[in-house]
C-alpha atoms as a PDB file:
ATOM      1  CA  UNK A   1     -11.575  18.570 -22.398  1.00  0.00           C
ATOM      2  CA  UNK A   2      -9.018  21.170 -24.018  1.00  0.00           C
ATOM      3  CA  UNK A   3      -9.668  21.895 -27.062  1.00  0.00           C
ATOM      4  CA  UNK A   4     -13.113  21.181 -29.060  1.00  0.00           C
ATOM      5  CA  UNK A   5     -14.769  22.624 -32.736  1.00  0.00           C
ATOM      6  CA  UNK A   6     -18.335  22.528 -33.379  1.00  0.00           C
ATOM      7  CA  UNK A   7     -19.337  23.001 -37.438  1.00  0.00           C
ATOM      8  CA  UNK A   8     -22.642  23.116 -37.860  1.00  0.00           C
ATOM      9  CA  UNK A   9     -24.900  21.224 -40.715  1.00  0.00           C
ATOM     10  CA  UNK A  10     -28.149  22.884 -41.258  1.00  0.00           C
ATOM     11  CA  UNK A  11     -30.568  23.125 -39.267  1.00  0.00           C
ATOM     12  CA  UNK A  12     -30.158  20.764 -36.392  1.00  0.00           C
ATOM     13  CA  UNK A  13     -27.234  18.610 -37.233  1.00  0.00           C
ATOM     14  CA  UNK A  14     -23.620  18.935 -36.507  1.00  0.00           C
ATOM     15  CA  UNK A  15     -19.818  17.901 -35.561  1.00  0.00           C
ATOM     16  CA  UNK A  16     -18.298  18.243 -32.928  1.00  0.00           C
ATOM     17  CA  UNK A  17     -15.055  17.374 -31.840  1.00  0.00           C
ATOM     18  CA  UNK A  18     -13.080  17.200 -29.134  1.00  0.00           C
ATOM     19  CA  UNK A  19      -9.429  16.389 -27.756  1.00  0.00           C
ATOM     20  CA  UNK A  20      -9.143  15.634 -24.215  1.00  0.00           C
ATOM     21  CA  UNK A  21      -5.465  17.089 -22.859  1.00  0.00           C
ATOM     22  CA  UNK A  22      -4.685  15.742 -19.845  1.00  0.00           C
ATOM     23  CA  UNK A  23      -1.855  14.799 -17.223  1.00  0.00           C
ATOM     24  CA  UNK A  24      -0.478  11.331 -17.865  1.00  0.00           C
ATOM     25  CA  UNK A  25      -0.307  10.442 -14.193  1.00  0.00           C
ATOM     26  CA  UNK A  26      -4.339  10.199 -14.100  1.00  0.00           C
ATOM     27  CA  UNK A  27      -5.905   6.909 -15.377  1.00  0.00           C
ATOM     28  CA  UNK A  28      -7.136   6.017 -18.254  1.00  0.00           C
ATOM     29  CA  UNK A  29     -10.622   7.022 -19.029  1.00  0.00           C
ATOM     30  CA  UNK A  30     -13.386   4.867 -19.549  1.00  0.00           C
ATOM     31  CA  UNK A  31     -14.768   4.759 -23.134  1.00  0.00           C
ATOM     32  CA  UNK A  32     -17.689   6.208 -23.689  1.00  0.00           C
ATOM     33  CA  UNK A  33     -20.802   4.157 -23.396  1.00  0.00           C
ATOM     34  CA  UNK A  34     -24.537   4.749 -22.497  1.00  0.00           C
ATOM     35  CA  UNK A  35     -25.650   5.694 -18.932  1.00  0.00           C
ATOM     36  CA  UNK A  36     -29.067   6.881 -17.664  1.00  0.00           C
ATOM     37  CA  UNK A  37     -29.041   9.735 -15.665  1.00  0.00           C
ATOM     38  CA  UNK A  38     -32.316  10.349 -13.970  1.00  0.00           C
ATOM     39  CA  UNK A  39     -34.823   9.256 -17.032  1.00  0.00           C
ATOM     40  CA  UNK A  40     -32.240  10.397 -19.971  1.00  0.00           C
ATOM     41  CA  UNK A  41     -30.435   8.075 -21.802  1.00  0.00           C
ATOM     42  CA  UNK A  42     -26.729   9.673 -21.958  1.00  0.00           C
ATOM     43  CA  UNK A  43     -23.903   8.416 -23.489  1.00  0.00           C
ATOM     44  CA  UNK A  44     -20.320   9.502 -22.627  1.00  0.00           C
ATOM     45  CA  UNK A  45     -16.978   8.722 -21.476  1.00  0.00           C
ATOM     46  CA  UNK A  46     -15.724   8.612 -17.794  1.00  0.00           C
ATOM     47  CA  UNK A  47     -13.184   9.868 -15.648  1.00  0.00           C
ATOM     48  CA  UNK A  48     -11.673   7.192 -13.941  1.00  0.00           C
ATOM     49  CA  UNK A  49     -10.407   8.819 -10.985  1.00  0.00           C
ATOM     50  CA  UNK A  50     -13.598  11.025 -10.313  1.00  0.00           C
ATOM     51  CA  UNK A  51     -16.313   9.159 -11.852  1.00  0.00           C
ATOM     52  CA  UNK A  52     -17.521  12.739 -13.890  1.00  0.00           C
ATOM     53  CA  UNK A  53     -17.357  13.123 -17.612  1.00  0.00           C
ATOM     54  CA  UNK A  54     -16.011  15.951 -19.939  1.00  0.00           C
ATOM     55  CA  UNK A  55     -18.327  15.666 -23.290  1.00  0.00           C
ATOM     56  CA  UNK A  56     -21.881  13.737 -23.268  1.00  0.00           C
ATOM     57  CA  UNK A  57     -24.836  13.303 -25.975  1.00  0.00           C
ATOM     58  CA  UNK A  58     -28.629  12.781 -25.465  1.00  0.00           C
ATOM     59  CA  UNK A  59     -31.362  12.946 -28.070  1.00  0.00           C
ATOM     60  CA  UNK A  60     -31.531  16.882 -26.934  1.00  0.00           C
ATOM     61  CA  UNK A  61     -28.711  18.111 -25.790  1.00  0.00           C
ATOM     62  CA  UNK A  62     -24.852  17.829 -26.241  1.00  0.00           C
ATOM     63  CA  UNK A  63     -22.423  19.568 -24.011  1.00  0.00           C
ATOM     64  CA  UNK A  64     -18.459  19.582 -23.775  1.00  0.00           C
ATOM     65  CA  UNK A  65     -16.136  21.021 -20.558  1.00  0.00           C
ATOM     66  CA  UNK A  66     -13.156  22.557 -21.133  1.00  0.00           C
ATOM     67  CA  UNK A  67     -10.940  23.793 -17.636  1.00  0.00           C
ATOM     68  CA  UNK A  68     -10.647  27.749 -17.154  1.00  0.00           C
ATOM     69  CA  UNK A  69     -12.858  30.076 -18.078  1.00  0.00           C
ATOM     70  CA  UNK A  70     -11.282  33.385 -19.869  1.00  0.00           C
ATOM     71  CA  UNK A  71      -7.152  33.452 -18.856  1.00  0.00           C
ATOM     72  CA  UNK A  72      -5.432  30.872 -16.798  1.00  0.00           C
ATOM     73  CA  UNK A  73      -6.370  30.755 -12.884  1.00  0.00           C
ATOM     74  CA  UNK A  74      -4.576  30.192  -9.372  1.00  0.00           C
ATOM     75  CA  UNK A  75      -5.390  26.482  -8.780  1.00  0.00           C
ATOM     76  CA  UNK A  76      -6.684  27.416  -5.244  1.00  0.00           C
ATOM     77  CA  UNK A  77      -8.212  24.127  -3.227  1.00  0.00           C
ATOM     78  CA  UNK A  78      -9.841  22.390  -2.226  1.00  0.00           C
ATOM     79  CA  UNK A  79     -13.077  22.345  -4.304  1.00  0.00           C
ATOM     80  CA  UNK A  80     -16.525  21.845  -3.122  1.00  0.00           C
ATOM     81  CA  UNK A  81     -16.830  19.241  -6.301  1.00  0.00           C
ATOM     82  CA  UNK A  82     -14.935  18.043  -9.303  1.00  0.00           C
ATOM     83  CA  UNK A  83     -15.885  19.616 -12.939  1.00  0.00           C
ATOM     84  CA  UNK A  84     -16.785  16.426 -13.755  1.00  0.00           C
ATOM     85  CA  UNK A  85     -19.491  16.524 -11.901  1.00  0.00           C
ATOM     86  CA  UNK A  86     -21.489  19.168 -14.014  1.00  0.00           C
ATOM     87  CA  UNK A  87     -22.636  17.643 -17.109  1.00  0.00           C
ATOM     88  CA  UNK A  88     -24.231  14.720 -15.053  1.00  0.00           C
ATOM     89  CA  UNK A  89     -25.796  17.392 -13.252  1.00  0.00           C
ATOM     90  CA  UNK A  90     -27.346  19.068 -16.322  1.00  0.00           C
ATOM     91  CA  UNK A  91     -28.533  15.875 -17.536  1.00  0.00           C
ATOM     92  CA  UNK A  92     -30.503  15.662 -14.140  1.00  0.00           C
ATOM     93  CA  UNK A  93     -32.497  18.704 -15.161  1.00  0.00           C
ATOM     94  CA  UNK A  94     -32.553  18.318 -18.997  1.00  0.00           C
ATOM     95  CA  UNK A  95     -33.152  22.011 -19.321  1.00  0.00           C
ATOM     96  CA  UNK A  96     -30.703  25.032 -19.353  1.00  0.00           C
ATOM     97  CA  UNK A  97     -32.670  27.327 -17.535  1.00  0.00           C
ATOM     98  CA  UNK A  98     -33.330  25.104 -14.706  1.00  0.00           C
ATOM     99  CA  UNK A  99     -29.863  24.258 -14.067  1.00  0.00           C
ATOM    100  CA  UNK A 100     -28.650  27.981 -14.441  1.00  0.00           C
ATOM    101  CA  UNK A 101     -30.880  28.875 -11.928  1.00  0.00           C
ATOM    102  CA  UNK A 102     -30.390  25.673  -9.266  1.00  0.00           C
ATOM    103  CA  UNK A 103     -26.867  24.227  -9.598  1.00  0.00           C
ATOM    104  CA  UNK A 104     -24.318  25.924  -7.291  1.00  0.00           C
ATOM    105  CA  UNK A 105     -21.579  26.891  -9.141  1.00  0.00           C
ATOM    106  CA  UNK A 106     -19.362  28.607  -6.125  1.00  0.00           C
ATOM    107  CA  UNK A 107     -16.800  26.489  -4.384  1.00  0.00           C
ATOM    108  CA  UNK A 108     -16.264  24.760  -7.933  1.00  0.00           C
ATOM    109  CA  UNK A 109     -12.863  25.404 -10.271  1.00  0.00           C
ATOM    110  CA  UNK A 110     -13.350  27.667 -13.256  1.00  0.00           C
ATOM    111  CA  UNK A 111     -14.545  25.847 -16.513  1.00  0.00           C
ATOM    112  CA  UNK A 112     -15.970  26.619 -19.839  1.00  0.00           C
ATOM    113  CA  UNK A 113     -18.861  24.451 -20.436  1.00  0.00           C
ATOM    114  CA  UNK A 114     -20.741  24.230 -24.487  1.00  0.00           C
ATOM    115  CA  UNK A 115     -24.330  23.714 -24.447  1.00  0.00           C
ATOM    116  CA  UNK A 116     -25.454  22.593 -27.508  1.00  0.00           C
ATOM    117  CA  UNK A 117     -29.501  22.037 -27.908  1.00  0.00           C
ATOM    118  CA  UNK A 118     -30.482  20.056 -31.297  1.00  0.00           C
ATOM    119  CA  UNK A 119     -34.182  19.993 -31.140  1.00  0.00           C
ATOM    120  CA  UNK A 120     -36.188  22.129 -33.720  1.00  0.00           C
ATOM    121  CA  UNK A 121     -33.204  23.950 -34.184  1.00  0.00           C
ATOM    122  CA  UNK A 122     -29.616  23.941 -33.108  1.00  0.00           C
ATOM    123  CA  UNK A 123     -29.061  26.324 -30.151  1.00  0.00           C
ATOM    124  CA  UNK A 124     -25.392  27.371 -28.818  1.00  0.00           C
ATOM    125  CA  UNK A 125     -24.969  28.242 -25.558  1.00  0.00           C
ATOM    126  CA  UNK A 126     -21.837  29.294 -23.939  1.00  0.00           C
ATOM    127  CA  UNK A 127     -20.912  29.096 -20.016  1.00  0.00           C
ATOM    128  CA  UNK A 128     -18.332  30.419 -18.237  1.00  0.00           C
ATOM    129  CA  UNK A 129     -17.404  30.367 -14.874  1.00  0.00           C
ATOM    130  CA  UNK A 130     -14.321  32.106 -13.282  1.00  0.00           C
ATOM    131  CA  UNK A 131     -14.424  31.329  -9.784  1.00  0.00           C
ATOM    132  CA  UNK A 132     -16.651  33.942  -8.866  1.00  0.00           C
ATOM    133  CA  UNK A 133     -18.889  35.268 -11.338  1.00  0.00           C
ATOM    134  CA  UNK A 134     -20.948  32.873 -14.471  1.00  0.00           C
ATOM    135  CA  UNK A 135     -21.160  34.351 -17.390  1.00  0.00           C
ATOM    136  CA  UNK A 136     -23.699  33.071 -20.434  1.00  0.00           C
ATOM    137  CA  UNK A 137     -23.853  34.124 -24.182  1.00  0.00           C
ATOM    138  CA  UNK A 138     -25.720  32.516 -26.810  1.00  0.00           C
ATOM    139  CA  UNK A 139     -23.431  32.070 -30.043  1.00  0.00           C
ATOM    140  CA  UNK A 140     -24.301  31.692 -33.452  1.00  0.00           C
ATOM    141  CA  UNK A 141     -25.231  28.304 -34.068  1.00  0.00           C
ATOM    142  CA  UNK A 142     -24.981  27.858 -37.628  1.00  0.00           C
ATOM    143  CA  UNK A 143     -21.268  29.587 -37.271  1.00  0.00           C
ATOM    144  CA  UNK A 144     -18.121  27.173 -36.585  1.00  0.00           C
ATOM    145  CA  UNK A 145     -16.355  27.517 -33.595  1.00  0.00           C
ATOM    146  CA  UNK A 146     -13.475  26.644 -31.516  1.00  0.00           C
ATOM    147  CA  UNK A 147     -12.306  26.732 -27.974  1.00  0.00           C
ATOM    148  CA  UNK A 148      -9.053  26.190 -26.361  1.00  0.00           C
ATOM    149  CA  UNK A 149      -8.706  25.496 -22.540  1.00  0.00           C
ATOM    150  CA  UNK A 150      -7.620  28.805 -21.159  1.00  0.00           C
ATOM    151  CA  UNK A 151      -5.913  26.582 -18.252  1.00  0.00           C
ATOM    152  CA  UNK A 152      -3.018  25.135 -20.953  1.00  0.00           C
ATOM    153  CA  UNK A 153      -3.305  27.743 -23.872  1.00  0.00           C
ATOM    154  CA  UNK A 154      -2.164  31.355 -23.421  1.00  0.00           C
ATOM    155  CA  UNK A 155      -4.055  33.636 -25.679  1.00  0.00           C
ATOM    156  CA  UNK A 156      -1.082  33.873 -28.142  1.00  0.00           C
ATOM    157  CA  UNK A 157      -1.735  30.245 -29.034  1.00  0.00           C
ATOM    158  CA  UNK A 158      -5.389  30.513 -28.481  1.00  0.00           C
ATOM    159  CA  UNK A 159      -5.781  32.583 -31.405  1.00  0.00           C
ATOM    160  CA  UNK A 160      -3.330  30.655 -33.608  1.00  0.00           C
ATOM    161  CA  UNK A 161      -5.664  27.839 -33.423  1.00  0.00           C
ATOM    162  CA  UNK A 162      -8.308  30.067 -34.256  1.00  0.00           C
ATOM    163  CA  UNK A 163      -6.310  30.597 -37.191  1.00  0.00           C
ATOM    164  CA  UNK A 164      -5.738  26.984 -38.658  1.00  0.00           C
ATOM    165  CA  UNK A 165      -9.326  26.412 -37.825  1.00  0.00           C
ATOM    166  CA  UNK A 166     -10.489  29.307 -39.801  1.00  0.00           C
ATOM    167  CA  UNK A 167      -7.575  28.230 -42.294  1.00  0.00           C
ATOM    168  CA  UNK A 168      -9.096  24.870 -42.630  1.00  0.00           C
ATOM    169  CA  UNK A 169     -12.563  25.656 -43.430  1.00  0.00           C
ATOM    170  CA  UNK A 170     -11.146  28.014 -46.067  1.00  0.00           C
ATOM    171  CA  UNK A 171      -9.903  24.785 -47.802  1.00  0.00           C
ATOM    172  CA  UNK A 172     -13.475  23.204 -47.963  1.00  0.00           C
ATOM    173  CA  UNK A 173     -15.985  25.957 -48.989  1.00  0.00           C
ATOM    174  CA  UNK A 174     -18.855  23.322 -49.879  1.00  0.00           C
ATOM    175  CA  UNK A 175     -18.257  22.010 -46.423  1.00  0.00           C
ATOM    176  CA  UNK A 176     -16.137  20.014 -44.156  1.00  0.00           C
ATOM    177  CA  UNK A 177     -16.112  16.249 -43.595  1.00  0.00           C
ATOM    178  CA  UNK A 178     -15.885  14.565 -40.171  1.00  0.00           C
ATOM    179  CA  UNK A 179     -13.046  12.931 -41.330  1.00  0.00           C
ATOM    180  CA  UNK A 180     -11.228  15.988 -41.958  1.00  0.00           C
ATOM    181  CA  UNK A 181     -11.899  17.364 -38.208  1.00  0.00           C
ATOM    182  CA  UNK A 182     -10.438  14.263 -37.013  1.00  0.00           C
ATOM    183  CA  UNK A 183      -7.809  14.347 -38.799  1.00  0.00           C
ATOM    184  CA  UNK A 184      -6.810  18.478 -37.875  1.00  0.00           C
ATOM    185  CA  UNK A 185      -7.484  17.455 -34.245  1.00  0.00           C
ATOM    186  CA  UNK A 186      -5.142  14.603 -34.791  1.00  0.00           C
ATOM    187  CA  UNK A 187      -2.462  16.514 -37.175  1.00  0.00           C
ATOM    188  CA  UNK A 188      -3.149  20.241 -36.915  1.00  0.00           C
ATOM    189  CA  UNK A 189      -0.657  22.759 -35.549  1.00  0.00           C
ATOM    190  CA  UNK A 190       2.345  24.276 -36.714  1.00  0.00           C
ATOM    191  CA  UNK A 191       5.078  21.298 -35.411  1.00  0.00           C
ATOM    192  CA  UNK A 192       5.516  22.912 -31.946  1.00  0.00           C
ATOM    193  CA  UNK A 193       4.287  19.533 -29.904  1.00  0.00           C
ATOM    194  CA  UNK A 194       3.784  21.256 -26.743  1.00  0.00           C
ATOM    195  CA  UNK A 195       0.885  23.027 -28.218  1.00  0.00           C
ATOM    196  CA  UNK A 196       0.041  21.461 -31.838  1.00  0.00           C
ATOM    197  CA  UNK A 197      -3.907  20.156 -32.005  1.00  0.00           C
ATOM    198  CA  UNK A 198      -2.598  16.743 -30.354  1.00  0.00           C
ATOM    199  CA  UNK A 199      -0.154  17.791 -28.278  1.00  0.00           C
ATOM    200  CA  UNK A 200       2.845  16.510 -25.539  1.00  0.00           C
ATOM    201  CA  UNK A 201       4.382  18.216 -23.081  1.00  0.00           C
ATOM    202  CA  UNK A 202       7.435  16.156 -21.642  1.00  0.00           C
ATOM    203  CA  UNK A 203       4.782  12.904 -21.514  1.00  0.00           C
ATOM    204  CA  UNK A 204       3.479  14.677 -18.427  1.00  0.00           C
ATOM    205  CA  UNK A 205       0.805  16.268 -20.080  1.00  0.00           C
ATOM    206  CA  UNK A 206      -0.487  14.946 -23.129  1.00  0.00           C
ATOM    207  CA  UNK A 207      -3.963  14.618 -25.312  1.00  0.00           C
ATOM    208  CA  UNK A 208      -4.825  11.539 -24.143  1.00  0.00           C
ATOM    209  CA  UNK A 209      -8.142  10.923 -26.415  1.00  0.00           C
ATOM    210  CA  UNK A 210     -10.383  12.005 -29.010  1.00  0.00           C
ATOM    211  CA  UNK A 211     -13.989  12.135 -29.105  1.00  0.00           C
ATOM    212  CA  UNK A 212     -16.001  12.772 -32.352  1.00  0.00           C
ATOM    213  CA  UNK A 213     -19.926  13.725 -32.104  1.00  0.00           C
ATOM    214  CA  UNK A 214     -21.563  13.726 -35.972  1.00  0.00           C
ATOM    215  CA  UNK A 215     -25.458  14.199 -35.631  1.00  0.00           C
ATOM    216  CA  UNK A 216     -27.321  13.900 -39.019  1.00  0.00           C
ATOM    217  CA  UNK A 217     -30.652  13.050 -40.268  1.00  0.00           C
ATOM    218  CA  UNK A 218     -30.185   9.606 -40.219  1.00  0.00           C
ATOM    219  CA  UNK A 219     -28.444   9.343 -36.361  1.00  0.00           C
ATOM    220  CA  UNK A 220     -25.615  10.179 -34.469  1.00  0.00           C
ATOM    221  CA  UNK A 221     -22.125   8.472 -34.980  1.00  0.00           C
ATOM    222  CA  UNK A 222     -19.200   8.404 -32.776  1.00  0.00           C
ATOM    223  CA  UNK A 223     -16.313   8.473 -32.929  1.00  0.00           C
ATOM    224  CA  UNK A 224     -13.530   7.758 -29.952  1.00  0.00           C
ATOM    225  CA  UNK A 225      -9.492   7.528 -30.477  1.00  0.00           C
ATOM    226  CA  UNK A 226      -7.588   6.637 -27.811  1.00  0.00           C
ATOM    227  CA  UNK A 227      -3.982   7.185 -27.255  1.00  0.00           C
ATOM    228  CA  UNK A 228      -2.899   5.992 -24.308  1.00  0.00           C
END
């Protein structure tokens, strides 16, 4: 849930990928599988402690959580709900609008939640919210991206992974390969472990998974590495 690239492939197709960063002391999560939430098929991993999920896929919409919204927050509880929580609720409404309008976002933690609709076209959507106010902006959605959880990354290192993103694509100017995404969000970074693309900080905070989303004309393929 901490750090996740989206490179778009035409017109509705895309990867996106996704390294979950998390504190060791909280289980395992459960690999993803398929779930119905009210009458959408939805397939994702789980949180085993709160039940909630961090990244999910339906035929219409994708959508990834990462924890803080701009800079790093007081951790101030208790919460009304876990973050985990909010993709499920999305999938209950299966429209953005709808759940901008009804979910209640106060009394939850700040979070950065993707939207990604891959209909007719691929729409971007970005969501933050910092505790007190939600902000939305649509971003270009045939544009590559990345996001780094401002809860664990200071802006200094925010940017330097904007950097050997932007670094990477340079390499491949006919286009990237899932394989190579995988591989950066296994390998990238510049040797400092506490904040390279897989990172470890004292094996009390580590990236505990990877989870790969490649939609193309003939399906979607996954793609789920897990390291604990």
């Amino acid at each position: 849930m901490c750090v996740l690239t989206f490179v778009p492939k035409g017109e509705q197709n895309f990867i996106l990928t996704n390294n979950r960063d998390e504190a060791t002391a909280r289980p395992k999560a459960i690999p993803p599988q398929a779930y119905q939430i009210g009458n959408t098929d939805v397939f994702m991993p789980k949180d085993a402690l709160a039940g909630g999920t961090w990244i999910a896929t339906s035929d219409n919409f994708t959508l990834c959580l990462l924890n803080g919204a701009f800079e790093n927050h007081k951790h101030q509880p208790p919460y009304r709900q876990s973050r985990g929580t909010i993709i499920p609720a999305f999938f209950e409404k299966q429209n953005l609008n709808a759940f901008l309008e009804d979910f209640l976002f106060e009394g939850i933690e700040n979070f950065t939640l993707i939207v990604i609709e891959h209909q007719s076209k691929l729409v971007l959507t970005e969501i933050r919210w910092d505790g007190e106010r939600l902000f939305v902006a649509e971003k270009d959605a045939q544009m590559s991206h990345i996001w780094s959880s401002a809860t664990l990354y200071n802006a200094q290192v925010r940017h330097e992974r904007e950097q050997w993103f932007e670094q990477l694509l340079h390499q491949y100017p006919a286009g990237i390969s899932a394989d190579v995404l995988l591989d950066f969000h296994q390998n990238g970074g510049n040797g400092d472990i506490q904040n390279d693309m897989r990172m470890n900080r004292n094996n009390t905070l580590m990236t505990q998974c990877i989870m790969q989303i490649v939609r193309q004309e003939n399906g979607v393929e996954y793609q789920y590495v897990d390291f604990v």
